[in-house]
C-alpha atoms as a PDB file:
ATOM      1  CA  UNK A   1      50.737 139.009 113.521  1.00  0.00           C
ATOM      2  CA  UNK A   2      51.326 142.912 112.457  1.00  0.00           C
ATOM      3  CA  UNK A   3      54.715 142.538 114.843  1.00  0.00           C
ATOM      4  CA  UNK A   4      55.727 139.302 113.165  1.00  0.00           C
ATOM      5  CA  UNK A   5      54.891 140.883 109.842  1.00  0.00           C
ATOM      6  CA  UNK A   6      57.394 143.862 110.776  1.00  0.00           C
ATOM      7  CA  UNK A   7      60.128 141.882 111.626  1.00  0.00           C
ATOM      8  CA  UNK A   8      59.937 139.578 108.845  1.00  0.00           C
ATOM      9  CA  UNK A   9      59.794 143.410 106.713  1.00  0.00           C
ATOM     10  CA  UNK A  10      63.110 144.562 108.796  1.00  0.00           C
ATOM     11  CA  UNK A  11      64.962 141.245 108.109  1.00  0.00           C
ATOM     12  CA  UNK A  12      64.660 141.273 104.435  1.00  0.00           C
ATOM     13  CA  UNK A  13      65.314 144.826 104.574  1.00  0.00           C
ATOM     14  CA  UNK A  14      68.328 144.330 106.317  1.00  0.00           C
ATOM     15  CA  UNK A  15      69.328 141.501 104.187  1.00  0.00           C
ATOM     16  CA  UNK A  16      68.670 143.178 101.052  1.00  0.00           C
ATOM     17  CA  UNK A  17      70.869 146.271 102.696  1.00  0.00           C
ATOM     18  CA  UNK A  18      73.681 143.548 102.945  1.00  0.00           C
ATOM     19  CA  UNK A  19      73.690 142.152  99.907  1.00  0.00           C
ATOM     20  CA  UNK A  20      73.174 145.710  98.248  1.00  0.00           C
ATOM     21  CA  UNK A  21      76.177 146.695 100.503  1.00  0.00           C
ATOM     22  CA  UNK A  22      78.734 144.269  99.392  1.00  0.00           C
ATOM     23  CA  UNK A  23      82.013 144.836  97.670  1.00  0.00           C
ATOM     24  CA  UNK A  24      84.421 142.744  96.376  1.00  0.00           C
ATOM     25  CA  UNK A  25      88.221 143.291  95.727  1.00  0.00           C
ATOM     26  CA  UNK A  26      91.141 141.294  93.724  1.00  0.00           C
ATOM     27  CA  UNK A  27      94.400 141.238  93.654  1.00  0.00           C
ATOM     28  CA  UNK A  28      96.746 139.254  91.056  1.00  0.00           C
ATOM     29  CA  UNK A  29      99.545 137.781  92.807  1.00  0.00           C
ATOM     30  CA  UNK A  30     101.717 136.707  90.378  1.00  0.00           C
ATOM     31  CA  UNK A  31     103.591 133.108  91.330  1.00  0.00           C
ATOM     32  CA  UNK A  32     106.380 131.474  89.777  1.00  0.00           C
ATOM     33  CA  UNK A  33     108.922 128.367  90.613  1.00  0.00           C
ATOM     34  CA  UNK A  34     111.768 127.054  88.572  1.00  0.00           C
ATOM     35  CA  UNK A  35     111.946 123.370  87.309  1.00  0.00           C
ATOM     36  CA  UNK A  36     115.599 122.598  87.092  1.00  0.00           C
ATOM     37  CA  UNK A  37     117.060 120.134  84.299  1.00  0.00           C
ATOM     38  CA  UNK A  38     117.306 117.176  85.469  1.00  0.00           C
ATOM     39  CA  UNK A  39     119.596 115.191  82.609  1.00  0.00           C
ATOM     40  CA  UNK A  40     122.401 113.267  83.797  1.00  0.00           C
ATOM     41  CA  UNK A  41     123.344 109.476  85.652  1.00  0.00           C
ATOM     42  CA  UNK A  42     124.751 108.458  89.055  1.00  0.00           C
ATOM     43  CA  UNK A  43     126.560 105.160  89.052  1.00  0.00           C
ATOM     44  CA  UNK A  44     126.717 102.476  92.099  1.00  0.00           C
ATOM     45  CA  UNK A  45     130.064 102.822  92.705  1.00  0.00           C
ATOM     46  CA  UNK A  46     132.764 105.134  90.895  1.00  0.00           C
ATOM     47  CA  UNK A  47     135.920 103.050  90.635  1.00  0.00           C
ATOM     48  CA  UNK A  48     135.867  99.056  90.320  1.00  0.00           C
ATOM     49  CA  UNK A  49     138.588  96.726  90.442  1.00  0.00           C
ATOM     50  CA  UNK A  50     138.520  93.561  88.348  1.00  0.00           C
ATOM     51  CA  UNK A  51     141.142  92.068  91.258  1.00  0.00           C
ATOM     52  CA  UNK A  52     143.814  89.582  90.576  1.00  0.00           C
ATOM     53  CA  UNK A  53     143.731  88.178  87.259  1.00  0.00           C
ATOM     54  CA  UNK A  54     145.822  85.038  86.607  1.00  0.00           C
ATOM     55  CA  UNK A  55     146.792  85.328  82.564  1.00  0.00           C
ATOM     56  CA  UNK A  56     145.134  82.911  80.560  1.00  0.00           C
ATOM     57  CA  UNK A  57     142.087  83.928  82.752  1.00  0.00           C
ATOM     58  CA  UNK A  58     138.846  86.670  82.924  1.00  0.00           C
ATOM     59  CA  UNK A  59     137.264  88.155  85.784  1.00  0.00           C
ATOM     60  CA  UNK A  60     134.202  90.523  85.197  1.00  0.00           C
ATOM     61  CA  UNK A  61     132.557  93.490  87.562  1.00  0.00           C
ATOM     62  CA  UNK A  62     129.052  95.202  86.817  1.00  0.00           C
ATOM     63  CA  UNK A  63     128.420  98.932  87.096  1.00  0.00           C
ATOM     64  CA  UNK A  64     125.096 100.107  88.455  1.00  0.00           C
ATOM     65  CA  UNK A  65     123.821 103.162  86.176  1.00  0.00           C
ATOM     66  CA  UNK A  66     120.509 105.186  87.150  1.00  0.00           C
ATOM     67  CA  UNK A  67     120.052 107.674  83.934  1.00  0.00           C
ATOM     68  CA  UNK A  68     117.254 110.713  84.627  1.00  0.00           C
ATOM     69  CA  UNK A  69     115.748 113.303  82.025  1.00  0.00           C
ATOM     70  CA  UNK A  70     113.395 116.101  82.012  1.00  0.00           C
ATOM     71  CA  UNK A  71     113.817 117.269  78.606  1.00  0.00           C
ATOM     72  CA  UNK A  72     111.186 115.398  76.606  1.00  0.00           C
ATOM     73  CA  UNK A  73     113.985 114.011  74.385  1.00  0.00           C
ATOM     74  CA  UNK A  74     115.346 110.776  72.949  1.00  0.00           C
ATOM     75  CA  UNK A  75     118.737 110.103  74.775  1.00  0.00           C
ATOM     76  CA  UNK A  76     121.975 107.644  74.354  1.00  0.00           C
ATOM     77  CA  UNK A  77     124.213 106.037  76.495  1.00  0.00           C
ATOM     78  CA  UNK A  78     128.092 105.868  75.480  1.00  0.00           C
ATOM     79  CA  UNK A  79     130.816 103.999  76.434  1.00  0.00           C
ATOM     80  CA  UNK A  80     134.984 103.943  75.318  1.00  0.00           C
ATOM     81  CA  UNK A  81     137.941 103.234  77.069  1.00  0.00           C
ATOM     82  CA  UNK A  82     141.706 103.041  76.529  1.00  0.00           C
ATOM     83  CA  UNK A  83     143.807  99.462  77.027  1.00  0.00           C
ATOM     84  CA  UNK A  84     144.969  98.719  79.913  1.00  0.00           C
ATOM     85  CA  UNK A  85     148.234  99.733  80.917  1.00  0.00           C
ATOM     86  CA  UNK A  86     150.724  98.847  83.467  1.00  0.00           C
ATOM     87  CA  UNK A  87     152.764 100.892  85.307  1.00  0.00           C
ATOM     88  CA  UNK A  88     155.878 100.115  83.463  1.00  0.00           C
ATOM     89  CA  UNK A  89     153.392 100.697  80.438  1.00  0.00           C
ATOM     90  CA  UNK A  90     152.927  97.584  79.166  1.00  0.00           C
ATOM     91  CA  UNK A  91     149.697  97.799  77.197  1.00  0.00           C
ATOM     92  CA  UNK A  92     147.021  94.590  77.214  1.00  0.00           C
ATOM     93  CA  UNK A  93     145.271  94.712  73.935  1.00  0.00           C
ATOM     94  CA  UNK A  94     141.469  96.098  74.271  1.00  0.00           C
ATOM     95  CA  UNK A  95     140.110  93.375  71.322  1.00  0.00           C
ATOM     96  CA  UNK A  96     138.903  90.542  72.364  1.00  0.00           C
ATOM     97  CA  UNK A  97     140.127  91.195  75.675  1.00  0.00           C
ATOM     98  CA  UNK A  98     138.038  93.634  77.634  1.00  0.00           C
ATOM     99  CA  UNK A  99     134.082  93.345  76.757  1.00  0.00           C
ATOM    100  CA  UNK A 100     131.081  94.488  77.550  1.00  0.00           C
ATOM    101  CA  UNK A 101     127.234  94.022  77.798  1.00  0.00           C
ATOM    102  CA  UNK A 102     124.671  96.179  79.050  1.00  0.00           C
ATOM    103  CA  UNK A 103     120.749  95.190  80.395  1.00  0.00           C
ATOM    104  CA  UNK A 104     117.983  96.420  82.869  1.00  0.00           C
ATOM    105  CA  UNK A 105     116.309  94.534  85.668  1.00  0.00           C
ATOM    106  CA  UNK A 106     114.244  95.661  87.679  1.00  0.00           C
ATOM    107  CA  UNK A 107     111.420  93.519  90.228  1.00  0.00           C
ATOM    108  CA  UNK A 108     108.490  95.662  88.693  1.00  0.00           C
ATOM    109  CA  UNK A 109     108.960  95.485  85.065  1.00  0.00           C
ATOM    110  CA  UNK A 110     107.669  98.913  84.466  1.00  0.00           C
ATOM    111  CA  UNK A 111     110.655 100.203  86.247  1.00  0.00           C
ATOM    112  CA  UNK A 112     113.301  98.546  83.949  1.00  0.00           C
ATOM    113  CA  UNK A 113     114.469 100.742  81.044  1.00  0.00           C
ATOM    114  CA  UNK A 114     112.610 100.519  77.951  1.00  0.00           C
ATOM    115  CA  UNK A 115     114.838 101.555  74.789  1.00  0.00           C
ATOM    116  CA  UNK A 116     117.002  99.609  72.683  1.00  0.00           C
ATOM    117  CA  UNK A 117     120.351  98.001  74.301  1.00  0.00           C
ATOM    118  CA  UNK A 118     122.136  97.877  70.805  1.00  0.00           C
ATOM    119  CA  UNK A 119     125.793  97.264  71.514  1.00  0.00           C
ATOM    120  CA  UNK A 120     127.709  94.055  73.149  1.00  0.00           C
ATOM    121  CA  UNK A 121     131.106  93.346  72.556  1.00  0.00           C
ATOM    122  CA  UNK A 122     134.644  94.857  72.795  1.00  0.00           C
ATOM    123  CA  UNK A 123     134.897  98.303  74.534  1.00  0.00           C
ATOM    124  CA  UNK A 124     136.106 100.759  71.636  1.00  0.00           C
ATOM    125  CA  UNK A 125     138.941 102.546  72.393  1.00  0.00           C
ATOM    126  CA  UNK A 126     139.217 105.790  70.156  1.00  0.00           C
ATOM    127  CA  UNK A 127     135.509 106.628  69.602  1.00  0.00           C
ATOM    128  CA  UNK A 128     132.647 106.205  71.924  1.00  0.00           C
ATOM    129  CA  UNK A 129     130.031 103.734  71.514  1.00  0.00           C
ATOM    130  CA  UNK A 130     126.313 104.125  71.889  1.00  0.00           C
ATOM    131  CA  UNK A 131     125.145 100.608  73.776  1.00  0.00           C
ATOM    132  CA  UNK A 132     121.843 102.370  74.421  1.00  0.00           C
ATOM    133  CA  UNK A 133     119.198 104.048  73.106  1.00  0.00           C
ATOM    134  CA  UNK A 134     116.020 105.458  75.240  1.00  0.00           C
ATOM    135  CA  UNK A 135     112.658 105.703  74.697  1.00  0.00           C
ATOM    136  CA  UNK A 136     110.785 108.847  73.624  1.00  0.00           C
ATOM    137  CA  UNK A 137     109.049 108.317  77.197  1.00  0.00           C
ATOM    138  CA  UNK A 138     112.081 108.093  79.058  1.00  0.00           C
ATOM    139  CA  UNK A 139     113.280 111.277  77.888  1.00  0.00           C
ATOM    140  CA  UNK A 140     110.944 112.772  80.910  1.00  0.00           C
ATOM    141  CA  UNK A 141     111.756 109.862  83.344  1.00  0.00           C
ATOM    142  CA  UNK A 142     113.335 110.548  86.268  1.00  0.00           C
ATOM    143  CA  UNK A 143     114.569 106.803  87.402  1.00  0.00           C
ATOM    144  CA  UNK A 144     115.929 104.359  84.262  1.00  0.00           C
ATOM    145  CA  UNK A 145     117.936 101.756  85.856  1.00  0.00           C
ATOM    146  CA  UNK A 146     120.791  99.972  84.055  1.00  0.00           C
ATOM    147  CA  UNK A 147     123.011  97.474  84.745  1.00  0.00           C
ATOM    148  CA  UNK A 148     126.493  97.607  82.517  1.00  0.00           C
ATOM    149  CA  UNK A 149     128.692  94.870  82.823  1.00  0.00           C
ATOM    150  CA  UNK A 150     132.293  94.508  81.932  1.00  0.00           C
ATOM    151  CA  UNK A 151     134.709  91.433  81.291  1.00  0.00           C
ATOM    152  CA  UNK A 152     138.106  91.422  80.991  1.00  0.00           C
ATOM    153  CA  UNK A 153     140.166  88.733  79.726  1.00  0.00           C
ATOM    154  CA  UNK A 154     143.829  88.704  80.257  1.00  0.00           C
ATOM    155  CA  UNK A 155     146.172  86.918  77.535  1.00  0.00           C
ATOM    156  CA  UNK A 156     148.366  84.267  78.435  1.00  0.00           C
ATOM    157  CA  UNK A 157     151.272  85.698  77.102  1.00  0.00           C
ATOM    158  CA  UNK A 158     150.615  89.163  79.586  1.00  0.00           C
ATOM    159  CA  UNK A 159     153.473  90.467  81.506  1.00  0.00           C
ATOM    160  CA  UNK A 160     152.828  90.943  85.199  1.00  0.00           C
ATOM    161  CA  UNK A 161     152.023  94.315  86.915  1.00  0.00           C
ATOM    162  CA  UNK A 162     148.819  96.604  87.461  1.00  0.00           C
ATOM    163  CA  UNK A 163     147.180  97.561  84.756  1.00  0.00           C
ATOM    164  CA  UNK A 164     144.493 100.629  84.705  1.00  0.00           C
ATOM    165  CA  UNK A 165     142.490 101.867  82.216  1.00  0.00           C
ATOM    166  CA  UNK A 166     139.521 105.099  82.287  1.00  0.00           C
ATOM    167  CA  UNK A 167     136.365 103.640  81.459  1.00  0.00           C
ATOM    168  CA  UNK A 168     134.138 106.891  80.024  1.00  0.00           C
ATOM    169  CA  UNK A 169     130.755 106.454  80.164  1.00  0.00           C
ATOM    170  CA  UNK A 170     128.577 109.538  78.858  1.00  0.00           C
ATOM    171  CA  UNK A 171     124.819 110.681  78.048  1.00  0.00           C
ATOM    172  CA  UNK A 172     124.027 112.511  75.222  1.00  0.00           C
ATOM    173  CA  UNK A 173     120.579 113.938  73.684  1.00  0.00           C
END
């Protein structure tokens, strides 16, 4: 009994020793990363081609548009473009000829864009044209699909040739 009595006296001494005995030390590391901006759009394809036309007739293409934002703010999509002209510069007029309408679809509905498609009709061709408007929410999302789709109409009176226009599409806060 006295020898249990001793050892049970040398471990708590020992343990008390230990725990008496021990330090501690910090150090601040100091961490950092960089979040890059992330405003801007990619588009499905980058040229289009409404094909042969016959005059008197319309053909229409759609432009895939994925829009992304990390800056917490309300955003706009814009559209203009220029007449066509041919390559001898004939000019087809822009109104009511060459149109436009814009929408979202998406399978989950969450994923489709949210704000306010405001604009359908003819493509203006000396301003731009906000056709959308984004939430306050999608000002920090990452993924807002679009779908913008264009129709052109060629007149029946339209001299032959190929006809190009620059369709400018921007984003703006």
């Amino acid at each position: 009994m006295k020898k249990a009595v001793l050892i049970l006296g040398i471990i708590v001494i020992c343990a008390y020793s230990t725990v008496a005995m021990a330090e501690s030390v910090d150090a601040i590391v100091p961490l950092q990363l960089t979040i890059p901006s992330q405003f801007g759009f990619t588009l499905d394809k980058y040229a289009h081609d409404f094909g042969t036309v016959n005059t008197g007739s319309g053909a229409e293409v759609t432009i895939g548009i994925f829009c992304r934002s990390n800056h917490g703010l309300v955003w706009h999509m814009g559209v203009q473009a220029d007449p066509f002209t041919s390559t001898t510069n004939d000019i087809m007029p822009s109104d009511p000829g060459f149109k436009m309408a814009a929408w979202s679809w998406a399978e989950d509905p969450d994923d489709a864009a949210q704000g306010t498609f405001k604009y359908e009709g003819p493509i203006p061709s000396t301003i731009m044209y906000d056709f959308y408007d984004s939430t306050e929410a999608e000002g920090g999302d990452p993924f807002v699909p679009m779908t913008l789709g264009l129709y052109v109409n060629v007149p029946s009176a339209q001299a032959s040739g190929l006809y190009t226009t620059d369709l400018i599409i921007t984003m703006h806060e």
